[in-house]
Protein backbone atom coordinates (compact mmCIF):
# COMPACT_ATOMS: atom_id res chain seq x y z
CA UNK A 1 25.82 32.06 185.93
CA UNK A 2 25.20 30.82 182.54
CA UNK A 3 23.24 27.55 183.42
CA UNK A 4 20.70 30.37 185.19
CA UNK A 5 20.24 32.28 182.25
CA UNK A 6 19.83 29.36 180.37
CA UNK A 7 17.45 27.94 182.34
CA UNK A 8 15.32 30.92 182.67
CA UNK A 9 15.75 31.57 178.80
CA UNK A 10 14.27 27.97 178.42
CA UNK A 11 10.99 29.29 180.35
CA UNK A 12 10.37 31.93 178.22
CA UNK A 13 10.83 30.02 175.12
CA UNK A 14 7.50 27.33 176.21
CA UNK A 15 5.33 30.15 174.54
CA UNK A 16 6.65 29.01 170.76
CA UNK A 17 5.18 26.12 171.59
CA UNK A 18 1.67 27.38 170.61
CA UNK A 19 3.16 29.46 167.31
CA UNK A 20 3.73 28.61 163.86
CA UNK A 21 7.20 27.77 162.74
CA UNK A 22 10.62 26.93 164.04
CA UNK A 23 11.48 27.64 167.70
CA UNK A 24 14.06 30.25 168.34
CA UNK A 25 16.88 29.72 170.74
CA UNK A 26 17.16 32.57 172.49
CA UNK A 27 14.56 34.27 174.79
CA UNK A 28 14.53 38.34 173.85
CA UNK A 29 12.34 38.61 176.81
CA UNK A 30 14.48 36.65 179.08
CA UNK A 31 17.85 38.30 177.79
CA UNK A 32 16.08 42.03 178.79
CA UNK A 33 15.08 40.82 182.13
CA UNK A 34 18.54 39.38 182.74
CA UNK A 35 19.77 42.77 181.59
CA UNK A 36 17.19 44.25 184.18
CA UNK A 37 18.55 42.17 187.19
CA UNK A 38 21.94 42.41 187.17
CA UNK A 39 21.17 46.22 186.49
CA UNK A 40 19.61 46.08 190.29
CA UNK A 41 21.38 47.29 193.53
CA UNK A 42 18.63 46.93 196.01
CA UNK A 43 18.03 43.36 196.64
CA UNK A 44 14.29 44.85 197.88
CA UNK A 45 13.87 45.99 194.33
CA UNK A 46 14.65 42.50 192.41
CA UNK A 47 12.97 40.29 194.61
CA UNK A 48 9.42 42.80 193.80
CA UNK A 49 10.59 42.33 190.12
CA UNK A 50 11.23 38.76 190.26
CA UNK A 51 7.82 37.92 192.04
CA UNK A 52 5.46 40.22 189.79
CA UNK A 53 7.42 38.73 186.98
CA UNK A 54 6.67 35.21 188.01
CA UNK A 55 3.06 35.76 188.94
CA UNK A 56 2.35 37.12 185.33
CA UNK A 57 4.33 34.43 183.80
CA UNK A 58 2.71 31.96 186.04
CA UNK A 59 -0.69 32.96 184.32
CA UNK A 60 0.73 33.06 180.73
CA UNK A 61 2.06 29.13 181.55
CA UNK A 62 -1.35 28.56 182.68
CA UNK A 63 -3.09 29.69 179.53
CA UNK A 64 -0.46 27.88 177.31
CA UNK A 65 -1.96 24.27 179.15
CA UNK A 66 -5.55 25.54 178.14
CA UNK A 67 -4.51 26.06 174.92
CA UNK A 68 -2.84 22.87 174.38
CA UNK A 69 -6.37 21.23 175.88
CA UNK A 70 -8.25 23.61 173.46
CA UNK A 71 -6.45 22.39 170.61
CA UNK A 72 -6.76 18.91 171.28
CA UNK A 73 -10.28 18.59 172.19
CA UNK A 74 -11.98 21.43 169.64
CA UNK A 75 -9.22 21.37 167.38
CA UNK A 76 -8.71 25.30 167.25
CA UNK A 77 -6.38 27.23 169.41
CA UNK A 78 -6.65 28.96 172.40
CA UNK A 79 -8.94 32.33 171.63
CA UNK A 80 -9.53 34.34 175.50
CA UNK A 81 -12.69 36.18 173.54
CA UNK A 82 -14.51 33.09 173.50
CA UNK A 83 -13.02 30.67 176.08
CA UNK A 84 -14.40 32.77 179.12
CA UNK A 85 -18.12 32.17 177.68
CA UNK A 86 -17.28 28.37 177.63
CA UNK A 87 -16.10 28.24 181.67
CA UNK A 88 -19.63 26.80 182.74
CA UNK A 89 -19.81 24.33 179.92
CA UNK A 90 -16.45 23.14 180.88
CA UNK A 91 -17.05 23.04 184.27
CA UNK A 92 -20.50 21.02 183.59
CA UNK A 93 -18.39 18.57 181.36
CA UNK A 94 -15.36 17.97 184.02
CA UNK A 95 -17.83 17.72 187.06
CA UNK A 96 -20.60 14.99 185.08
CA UNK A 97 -18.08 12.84 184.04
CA UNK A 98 -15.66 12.88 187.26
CA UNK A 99 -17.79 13.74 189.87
CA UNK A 100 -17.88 17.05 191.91
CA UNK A 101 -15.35 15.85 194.29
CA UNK A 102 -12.68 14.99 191.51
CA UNK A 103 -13.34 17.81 189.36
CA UNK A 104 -12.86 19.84 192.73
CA UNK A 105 -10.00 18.20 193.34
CA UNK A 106 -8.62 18.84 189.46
CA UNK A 107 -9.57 22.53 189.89
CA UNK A 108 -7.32 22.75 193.21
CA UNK A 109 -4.84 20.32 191.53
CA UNK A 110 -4.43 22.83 188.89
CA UNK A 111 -3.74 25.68 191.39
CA UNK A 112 -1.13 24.14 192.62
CA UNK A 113 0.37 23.96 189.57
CA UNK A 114 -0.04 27.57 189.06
CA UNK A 115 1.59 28.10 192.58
CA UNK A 116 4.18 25.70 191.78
CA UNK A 117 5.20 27.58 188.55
CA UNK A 118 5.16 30.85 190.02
CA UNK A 119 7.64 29.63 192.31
CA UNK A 120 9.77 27.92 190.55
CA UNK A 121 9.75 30.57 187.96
CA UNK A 122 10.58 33.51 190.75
CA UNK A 123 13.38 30.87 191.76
CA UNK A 124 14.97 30.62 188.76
CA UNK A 125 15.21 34.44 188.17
CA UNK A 126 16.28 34.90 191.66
CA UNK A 127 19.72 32.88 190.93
CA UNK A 128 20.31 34.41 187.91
CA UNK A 129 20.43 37.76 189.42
CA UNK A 130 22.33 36.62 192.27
CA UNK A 131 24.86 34.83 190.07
CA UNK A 132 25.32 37.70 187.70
CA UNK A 133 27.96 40.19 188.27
CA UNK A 134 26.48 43.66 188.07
CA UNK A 135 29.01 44.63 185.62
CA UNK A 136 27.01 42.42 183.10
CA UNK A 137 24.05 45.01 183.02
CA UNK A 138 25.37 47.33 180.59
CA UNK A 139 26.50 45.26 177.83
CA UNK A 140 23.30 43.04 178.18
CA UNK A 141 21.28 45.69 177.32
CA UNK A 142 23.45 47.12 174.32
CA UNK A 143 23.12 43.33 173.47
CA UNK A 144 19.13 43.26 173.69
CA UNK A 145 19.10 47.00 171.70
CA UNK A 146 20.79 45.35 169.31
CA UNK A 147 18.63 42.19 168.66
CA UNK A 148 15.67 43.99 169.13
CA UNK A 149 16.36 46.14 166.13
CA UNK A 150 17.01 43.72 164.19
CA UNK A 151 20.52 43.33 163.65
CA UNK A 152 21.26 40.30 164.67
CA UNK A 153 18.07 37.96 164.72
CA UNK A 154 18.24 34.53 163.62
CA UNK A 155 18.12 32.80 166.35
CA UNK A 156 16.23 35.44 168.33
CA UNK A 157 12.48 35.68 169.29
CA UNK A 158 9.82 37.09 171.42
CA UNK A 159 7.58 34.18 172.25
CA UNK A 160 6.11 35.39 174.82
CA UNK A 161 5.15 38.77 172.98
CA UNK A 162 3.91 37.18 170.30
CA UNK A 163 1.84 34.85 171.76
CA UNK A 164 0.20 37.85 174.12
CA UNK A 165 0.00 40.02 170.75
CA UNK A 166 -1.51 37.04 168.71
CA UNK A 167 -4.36 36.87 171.61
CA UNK A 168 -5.09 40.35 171.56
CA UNK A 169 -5.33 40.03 167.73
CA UNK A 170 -7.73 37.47 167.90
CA UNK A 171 -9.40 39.34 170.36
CA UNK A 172 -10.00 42.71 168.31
CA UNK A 173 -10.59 39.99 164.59
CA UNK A 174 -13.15 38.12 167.05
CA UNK A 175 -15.01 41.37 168.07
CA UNK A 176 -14.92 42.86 164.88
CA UNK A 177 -16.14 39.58 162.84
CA UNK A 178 -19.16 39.41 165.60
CA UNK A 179 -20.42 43.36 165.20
CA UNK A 180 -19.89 42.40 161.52
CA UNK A 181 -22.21 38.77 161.79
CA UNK A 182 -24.87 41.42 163.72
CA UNK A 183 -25.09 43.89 160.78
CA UNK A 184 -25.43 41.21 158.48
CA UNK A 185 -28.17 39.64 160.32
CA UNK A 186 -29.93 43.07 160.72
CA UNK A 187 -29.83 43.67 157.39
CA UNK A 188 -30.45 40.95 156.02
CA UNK A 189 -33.42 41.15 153.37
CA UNK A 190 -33.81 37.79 151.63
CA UNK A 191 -36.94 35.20 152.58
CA UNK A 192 -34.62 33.38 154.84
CA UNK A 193 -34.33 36.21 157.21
CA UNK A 194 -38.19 35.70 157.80
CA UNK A 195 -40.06 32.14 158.26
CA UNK A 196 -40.56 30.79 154.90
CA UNK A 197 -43.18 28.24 154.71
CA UNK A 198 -42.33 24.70 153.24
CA UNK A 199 -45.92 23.41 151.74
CA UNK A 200 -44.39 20.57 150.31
CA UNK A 201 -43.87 19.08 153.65
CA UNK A 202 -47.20 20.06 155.21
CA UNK A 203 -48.72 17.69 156.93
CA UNK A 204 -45.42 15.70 157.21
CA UNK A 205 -43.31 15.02 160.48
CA UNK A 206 -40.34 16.31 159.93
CA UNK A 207 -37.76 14.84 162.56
CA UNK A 208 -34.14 16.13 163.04
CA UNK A 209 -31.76 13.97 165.21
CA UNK A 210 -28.56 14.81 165.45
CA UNK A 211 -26.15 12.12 166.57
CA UNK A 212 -22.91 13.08 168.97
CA UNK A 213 -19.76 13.56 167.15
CA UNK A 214 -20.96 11.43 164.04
CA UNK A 215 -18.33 12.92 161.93
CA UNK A 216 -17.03 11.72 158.73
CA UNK A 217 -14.25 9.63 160.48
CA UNK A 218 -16.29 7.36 161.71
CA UNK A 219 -16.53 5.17 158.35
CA UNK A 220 -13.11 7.17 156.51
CA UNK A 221 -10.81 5.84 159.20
CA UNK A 222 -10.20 2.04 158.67
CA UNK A 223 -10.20 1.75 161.57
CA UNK A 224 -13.63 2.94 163.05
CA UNK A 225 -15.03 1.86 159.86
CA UNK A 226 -14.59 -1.79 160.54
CA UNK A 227 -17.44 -1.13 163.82
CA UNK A 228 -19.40 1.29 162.25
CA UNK A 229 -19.56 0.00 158.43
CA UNK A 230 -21.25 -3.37 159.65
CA UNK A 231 -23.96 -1.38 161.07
CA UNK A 232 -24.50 0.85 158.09
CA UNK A 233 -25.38 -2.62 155.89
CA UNK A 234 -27.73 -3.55 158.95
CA UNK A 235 -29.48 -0.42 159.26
CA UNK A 236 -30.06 -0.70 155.45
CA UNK A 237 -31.17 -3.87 155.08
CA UNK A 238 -34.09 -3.20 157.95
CA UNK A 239 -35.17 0.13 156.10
CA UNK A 240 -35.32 -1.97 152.64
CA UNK A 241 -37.14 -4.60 154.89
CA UNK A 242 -39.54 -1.66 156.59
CA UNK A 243 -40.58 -0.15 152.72
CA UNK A 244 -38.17 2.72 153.97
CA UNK A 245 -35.95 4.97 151.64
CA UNK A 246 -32.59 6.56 152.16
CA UNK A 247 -29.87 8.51 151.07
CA UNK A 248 -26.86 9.46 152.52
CA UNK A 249 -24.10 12.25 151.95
CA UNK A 250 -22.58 14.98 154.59
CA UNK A 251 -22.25 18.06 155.15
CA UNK A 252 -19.46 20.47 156.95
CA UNK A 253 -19.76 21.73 160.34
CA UNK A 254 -18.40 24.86 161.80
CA UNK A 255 -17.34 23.08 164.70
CA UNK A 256 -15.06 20.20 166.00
CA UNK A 257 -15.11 18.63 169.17
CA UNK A 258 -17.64 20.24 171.22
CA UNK A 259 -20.65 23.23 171.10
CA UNK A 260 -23.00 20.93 169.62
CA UNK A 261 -25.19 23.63 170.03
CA UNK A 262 -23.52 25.36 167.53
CA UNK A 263 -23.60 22.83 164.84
CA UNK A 264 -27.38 22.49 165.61
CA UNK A 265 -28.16 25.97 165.41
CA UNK A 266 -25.94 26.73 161.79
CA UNK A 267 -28.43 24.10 160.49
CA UNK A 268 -31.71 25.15 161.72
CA UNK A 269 -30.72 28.63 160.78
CA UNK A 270 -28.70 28.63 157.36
CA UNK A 271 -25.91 30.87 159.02
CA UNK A 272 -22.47 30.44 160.03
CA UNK A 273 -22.80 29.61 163.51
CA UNK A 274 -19.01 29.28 164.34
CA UNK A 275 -18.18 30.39 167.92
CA UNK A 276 -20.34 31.10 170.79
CA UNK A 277 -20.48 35.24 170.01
CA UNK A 278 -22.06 33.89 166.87
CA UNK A 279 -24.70 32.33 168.63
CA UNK A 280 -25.49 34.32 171.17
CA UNK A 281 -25.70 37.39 168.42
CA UNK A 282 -28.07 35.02 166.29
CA UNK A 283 -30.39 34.12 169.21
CA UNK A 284 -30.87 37.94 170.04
CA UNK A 285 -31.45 38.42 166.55
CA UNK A 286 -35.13 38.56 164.93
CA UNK A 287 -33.80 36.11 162.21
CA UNK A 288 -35.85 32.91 161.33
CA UNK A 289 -35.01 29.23 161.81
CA UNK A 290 -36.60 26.32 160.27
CA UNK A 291 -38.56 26.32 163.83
CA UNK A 292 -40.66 29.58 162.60
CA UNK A 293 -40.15 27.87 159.06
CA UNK A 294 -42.48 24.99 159.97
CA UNK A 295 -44.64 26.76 162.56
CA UNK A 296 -45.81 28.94 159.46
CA UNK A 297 -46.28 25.68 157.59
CA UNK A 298 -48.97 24.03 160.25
CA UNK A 299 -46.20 22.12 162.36
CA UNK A 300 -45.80 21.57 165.87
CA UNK A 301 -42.46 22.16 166.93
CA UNK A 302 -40.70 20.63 169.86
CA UNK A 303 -37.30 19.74 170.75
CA UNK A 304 -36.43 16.61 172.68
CA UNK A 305 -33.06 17.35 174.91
CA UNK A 306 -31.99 14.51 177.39
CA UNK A 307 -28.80 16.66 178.74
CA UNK A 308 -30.48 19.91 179.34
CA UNK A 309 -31.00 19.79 183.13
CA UNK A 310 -31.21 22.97 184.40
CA UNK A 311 -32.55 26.09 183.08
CA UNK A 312 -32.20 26.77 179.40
CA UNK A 313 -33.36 30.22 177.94
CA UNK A 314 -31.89 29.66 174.66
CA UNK A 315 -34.49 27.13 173.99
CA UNK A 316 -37.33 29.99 174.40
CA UNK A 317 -35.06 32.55 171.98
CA UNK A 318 -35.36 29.74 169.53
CA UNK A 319 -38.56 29.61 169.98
CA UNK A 320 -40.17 26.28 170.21
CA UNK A 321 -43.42 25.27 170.83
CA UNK A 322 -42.68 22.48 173.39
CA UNK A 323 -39.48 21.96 174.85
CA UNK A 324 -38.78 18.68 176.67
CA UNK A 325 -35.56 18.36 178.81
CA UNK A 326 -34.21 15.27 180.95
CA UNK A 327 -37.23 16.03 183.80
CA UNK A 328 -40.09 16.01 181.10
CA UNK A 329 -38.39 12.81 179.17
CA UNK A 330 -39.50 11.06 182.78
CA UNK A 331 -36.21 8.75 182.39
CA UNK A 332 -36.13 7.11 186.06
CA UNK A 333 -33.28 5.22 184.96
CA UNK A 334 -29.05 5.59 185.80
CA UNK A 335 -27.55 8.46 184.39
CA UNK A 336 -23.91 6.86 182.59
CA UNK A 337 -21.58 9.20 183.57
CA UNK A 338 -22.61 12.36 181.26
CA UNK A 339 -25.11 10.55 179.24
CA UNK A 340 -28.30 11.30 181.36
CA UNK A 341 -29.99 8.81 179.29
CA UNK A 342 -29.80 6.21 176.81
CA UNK A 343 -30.46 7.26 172.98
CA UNK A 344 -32.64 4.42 173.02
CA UNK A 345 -35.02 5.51 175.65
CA UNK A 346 -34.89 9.21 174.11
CA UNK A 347 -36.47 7.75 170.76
CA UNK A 348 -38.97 5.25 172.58
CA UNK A 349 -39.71 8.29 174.32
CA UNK A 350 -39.97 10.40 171.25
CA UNK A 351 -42.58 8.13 169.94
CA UNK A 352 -44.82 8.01 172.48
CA UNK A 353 -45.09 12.27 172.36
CA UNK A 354 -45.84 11.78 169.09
CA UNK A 355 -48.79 9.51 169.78
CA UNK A 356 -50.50 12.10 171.60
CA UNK A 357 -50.47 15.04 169.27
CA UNK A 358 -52.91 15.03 166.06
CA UNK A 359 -51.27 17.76 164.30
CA UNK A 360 -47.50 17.34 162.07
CA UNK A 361 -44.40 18.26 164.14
CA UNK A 362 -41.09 19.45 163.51
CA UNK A 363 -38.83 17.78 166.47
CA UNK A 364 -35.27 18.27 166.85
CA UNK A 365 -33.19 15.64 169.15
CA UNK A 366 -29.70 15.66 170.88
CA UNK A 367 -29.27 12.03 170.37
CA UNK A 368 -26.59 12.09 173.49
CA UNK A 369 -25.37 8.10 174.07
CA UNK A 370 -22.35 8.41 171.71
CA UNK A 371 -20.80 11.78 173.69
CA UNK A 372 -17.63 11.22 175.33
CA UNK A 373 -16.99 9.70 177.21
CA UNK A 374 -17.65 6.53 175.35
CA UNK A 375 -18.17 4.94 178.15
CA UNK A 376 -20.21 2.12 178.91
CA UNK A 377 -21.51 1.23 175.96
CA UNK A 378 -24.85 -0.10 176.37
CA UNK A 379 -26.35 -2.83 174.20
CA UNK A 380 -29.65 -2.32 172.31
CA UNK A 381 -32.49 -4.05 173.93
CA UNK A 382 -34.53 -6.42 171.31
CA UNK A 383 -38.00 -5.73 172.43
CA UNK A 384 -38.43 -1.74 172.84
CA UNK A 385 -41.95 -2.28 174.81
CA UNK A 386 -40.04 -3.26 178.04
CA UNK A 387 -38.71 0.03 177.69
CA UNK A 388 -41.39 1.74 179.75
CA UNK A 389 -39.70 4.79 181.92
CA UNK A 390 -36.14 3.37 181.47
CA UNK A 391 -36.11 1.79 184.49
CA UNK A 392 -34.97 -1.10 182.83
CA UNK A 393 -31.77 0.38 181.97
CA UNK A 394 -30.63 0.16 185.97
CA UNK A 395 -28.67 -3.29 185.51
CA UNK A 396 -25.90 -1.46 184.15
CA UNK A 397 -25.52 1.33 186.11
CA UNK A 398 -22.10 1.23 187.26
CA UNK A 399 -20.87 -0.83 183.99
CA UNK A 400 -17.89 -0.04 182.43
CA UNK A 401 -14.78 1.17 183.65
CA UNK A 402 -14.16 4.72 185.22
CA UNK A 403 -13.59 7.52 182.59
CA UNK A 404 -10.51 8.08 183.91
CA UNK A 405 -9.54 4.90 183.79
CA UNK A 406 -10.40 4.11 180.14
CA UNK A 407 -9.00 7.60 178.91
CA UNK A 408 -5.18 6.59 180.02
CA UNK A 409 -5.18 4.61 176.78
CA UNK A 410 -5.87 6.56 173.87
CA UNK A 411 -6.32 3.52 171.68
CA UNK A 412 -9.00 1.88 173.66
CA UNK A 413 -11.06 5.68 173.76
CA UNK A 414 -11.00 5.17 169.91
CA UNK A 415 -12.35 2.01 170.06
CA UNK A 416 -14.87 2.71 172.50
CA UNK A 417 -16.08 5.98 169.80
CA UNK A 418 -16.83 3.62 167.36
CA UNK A 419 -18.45 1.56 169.38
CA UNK A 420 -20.88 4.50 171.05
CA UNK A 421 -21.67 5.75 167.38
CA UNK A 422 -22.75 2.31 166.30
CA UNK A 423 -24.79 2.12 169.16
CA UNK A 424 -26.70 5.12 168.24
CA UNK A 425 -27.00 4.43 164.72
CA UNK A 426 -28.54 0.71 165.88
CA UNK A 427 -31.02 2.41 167.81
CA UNK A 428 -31.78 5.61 165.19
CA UNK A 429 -32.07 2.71 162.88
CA UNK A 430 -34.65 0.64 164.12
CA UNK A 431 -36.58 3.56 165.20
CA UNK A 432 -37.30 4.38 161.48
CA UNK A 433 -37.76 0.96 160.86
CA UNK A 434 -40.41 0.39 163.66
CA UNK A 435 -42.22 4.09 163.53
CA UNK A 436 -41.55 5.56 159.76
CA UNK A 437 -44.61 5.72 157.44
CA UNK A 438 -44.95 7.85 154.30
CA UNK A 439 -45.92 10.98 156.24
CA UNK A 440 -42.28 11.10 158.01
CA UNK A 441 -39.39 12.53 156.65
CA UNK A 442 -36.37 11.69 158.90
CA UNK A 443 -32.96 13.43 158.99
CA UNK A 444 -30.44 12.01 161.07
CA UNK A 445 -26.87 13.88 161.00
CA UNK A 446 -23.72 14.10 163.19
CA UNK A 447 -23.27 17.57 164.98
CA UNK A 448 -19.77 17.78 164.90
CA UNK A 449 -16.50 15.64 164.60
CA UNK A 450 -14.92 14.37 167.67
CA UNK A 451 -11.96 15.62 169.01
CA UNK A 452 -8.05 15.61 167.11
CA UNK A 453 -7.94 12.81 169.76
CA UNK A 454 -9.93 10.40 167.60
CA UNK A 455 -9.50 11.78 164.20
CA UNK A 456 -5.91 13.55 163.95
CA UNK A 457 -5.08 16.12 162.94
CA UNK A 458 -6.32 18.29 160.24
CA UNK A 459 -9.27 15.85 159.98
CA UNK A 460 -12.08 16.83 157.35
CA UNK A 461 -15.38 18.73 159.56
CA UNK A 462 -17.24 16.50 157.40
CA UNK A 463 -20.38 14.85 159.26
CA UNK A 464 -22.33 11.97 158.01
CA UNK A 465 -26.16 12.99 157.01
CA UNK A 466 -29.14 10.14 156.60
CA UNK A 467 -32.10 11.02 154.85
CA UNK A 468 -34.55 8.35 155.69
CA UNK A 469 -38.06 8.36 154.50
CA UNK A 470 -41.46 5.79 153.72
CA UNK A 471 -42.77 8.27 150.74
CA UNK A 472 -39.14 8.16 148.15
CA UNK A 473 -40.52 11.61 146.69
CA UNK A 474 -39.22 13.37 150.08
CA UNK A 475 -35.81 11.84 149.95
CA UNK A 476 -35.62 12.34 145.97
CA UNK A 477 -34.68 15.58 146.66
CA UNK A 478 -31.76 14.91 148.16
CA UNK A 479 -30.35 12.92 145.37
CA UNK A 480 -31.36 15.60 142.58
CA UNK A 481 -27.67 17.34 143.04
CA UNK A 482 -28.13 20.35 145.01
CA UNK A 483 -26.41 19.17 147.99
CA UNK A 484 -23.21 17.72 146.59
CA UNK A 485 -22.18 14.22 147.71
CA UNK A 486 -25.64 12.62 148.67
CA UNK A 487 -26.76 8.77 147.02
CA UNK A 488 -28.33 6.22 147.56
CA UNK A 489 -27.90 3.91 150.91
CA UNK A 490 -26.59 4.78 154.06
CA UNK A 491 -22.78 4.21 153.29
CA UNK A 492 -21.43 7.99 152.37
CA UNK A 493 -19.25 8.92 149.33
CA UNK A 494 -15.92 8.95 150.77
CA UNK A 495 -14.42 11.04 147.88
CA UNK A 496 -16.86 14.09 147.30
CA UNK A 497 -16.67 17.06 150.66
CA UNK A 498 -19.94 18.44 151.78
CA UNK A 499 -22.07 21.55 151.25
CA UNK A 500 -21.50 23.82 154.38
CA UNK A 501 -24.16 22.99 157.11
CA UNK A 502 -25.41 26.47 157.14
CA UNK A 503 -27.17 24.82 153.60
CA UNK A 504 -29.65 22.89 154.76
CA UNK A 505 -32.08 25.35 154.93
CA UNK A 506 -31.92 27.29 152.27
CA UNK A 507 -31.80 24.03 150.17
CA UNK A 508 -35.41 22.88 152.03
CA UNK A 509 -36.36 25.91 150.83
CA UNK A 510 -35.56 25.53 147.41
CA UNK A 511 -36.76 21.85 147.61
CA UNK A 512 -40.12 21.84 149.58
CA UNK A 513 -40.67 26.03 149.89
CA UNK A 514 -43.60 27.75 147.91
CA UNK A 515 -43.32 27.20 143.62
């Protein structure tokens, strides 16, 4: 009888799990459906019980594995409000990098692990009411009145109610923080609610690349540093070499992990953009980005996305005057798992759209080669004109070992991060080197740090900004103090934090807006 309960009573204890602070022993929930069983004549009546019990359970065990993914891979917990806007991107991130038939297979895998719980859980409650002598009922219940009021409690929890109550709080903080973030914006009076002309940098291409998961680990950590630190020095000896100066510092994103849209959008737009309500309440928004920014200064802007691949409407919100996704890009090359295309194809092709237009742009680019995950890791090719339409790029399709493979040893994914983000700074770097004149001002930052994975835990959202330019008075700037953190080189100050990202803006504002 008691090996039941106590079995049962360790079920409903896997909730404090995902809470703060010491595990209780004993189940509150589990002792009141104990109560409830052995207070059950009709066998009818307990086997309804049992299975409605075990189906909701079943579901509650099911969103305790997605937060425990959550955690690990955007390093927040599990929040319903937001997750159910993120099924599609999920679903686009399982299927690219396993295939439809595995991720298929996955998605069935993990309903028979729901069916399997829900069974096993009804199973377990079954015996315990069988093995319970009726006479137990009363006395269980005076027992649960009593804990439940609070006389007797330290060992004594409600896991499972707390965890449902702490979701429906998030819930209600989530909606009320969004209506909140769309008041702001409507009232919102200042010159950055409107496009704000930057005549300083008129008549300049301004180019902003953001890197995958380029995140302040990447040279903090000893241990990526050793890969990444090497390249640094190289990419700053060929920008010395090229007449090219830069400055490096970093600034914090409101995002780790994943939603690299989000990172992009807090910096175009000098807000907040933290979770995907946020965005979508920006985007419907009238407020300005630095897209209407340099469209009001004589720009063209375009944005250069390699993963978008199907429709994207979010790129029209925004607002841009060209958009080109993987079809436009013309890659005819491999796709490498979900890296539709090299970063070094993306900037070769980048250069040859800006060949053909006479007037400045503004271009923002999802630099996508060093997204997990990690795998293969191309090399950079030494002579960028055999380039051409990325055939080129076919003799390694099928390189590399299978994702699934690789991502069995945690150590060797780390590795293979440091070794995709020194790829893309390679190829970012002799891109200014080859292309960057006095007329370009180039900012290349991270989007967001990579998952708890490859940082641990509590990890600084810190990501790594380059400011590269041939005319120093544009990069100057940068080194005046406003931003904190920012000097000379491309090696980043270690011991000073970042501005927010949401900063940028308003400090190009300050920097190259009207006097």
């Amino acid at each position: 009888m008691l090996l039941w309960f106590l079995l049962v009573n360790a079920l409903f204890l896997i909730p404090s799990l995902a809470l703060p602070g010491a595990s209780p022993w004993i189940s509150l929930e589990a002792l009141v459906l104990w109560a409830t069983l052995c207070g059950l004549e009709e066998p009818r009546q307990r086997r309804r019980l049992t299975l409605a019990i075990a189906v909701v359970y079943g579901f509650l065990a099911l969103l305790l594995l997605v937060d425990s993914l959550v955690r690990e891979s955007l390093g927040r917990g599990l929040n319903l409000y937001l997750e159910v806007r993120l099924l599609d991107a999920g679903w686009n991130l399982l299927s690219t990098n396993l295939g439809i038939p595995l991720a298929g297979l996955a998605l069935c895998l993990l309903v028979g692990l729901l069916a399997g719980i829900i069974w096993l859980i009804r199973f377990l409650l079954e015996q315990s009411a069988k093995h319970a002598p009726r006479q137990l009922a009363k006395p269980l219940w005076l027992v649960a009145g009593l804990l439940a009021a609070g006389m007797v409690t330290p060992w004594i929890g409600s896991p499972t109610l707390v965890f449902v109550a702490n979701q429906a709080s998030l819930i209600a903080h989530t909606h009320q923080t969004t209506e909140a973030f769309a008041k702001q914006l409507r009232m919102e009076s200042s010159a950055a609610s409107q496009p704000t002309p930057l005549p300083r940098l008129a008549g300049t291409d301004v180019i902003l690349g953001f890197i995958e998961s380029y995140g302040i680990s990447s040279v903090a950590s000893e241990r990526y540093r050793a890969i990444v630190g090497p390249v640094l020095d190289t990419v700053a000896r060929e920008l010395a070499a090229a007449g090219l100066t830069v400055a490096t510092g970093r600034l914090q994103s409101p995002i780790q992990g994943g939603q690299s849209w989000l990172g992009r959008l807090t910096a175009i737009s000098g807000q907040w953009v933290h979770n995907q309500l946020a965005y979508e309440t920006l985007l419907s928004s009238d407020y300005a980005t630095l897209i209407d920014d340099f469209r009001r200064t004589g720009h063209k802007t375009v944005a250069i996305m390699p993963a978008i691949t199907l429709a994207w409407p979010e790129g029209r919100l925004l607002g841009y005057d060209r958009i080109y996704d993987h079809d436009d890009l013309g890659y005819q090359g491999p796709s490498f798992n979900w890296v539709t295309m090299p970063d070094q194809y993306t900037w070769h092709q980048f250069q040859s759209i800006r060949e053909t237009h006479q007037e400045p742009l503004f271009a923002e680019l999802a630099l996508i080669s060093s997204h997990a995950p990690w795998v293969p890791v191309l090399p950079v090719l030494g002579d960028w004109s055999t380039i051409g339409n990325g055939e080129v790029f076919r003799r390694w399709q099928g390189a590399g070992e299978a994702p699934v493979s690789l991502w069995r040893d945690p150590d060797r994914v780390r590795d293979h991060y440091a070794q995709a983000i020194a790829y893309a700074l390679e190829v970012a770097g002799e891109f200014a080197a080859r292309n960057l004149a006095e007329d370009t001002l180039m900012i290349v930052l991270g989007d967001h740090q990579p998952a708890p994975l490859i940082t641990g835990e509590n990890a600084s959202r810190d990501v790594i900004v380059h400011v590269i330019s041939g005319d120093p008075a544009l990069v100057e700037p940068f080194l005046s103090g406003a931003l904190p953190g920012f000097r000379p080189g491309t090696r980043p100050d270690l011991d000073t934090a970042g501005a927010t990202m949401s900063e940028l803006r308003p400090f190009l504002h300050r920097q190259f807006g009207e006097f």
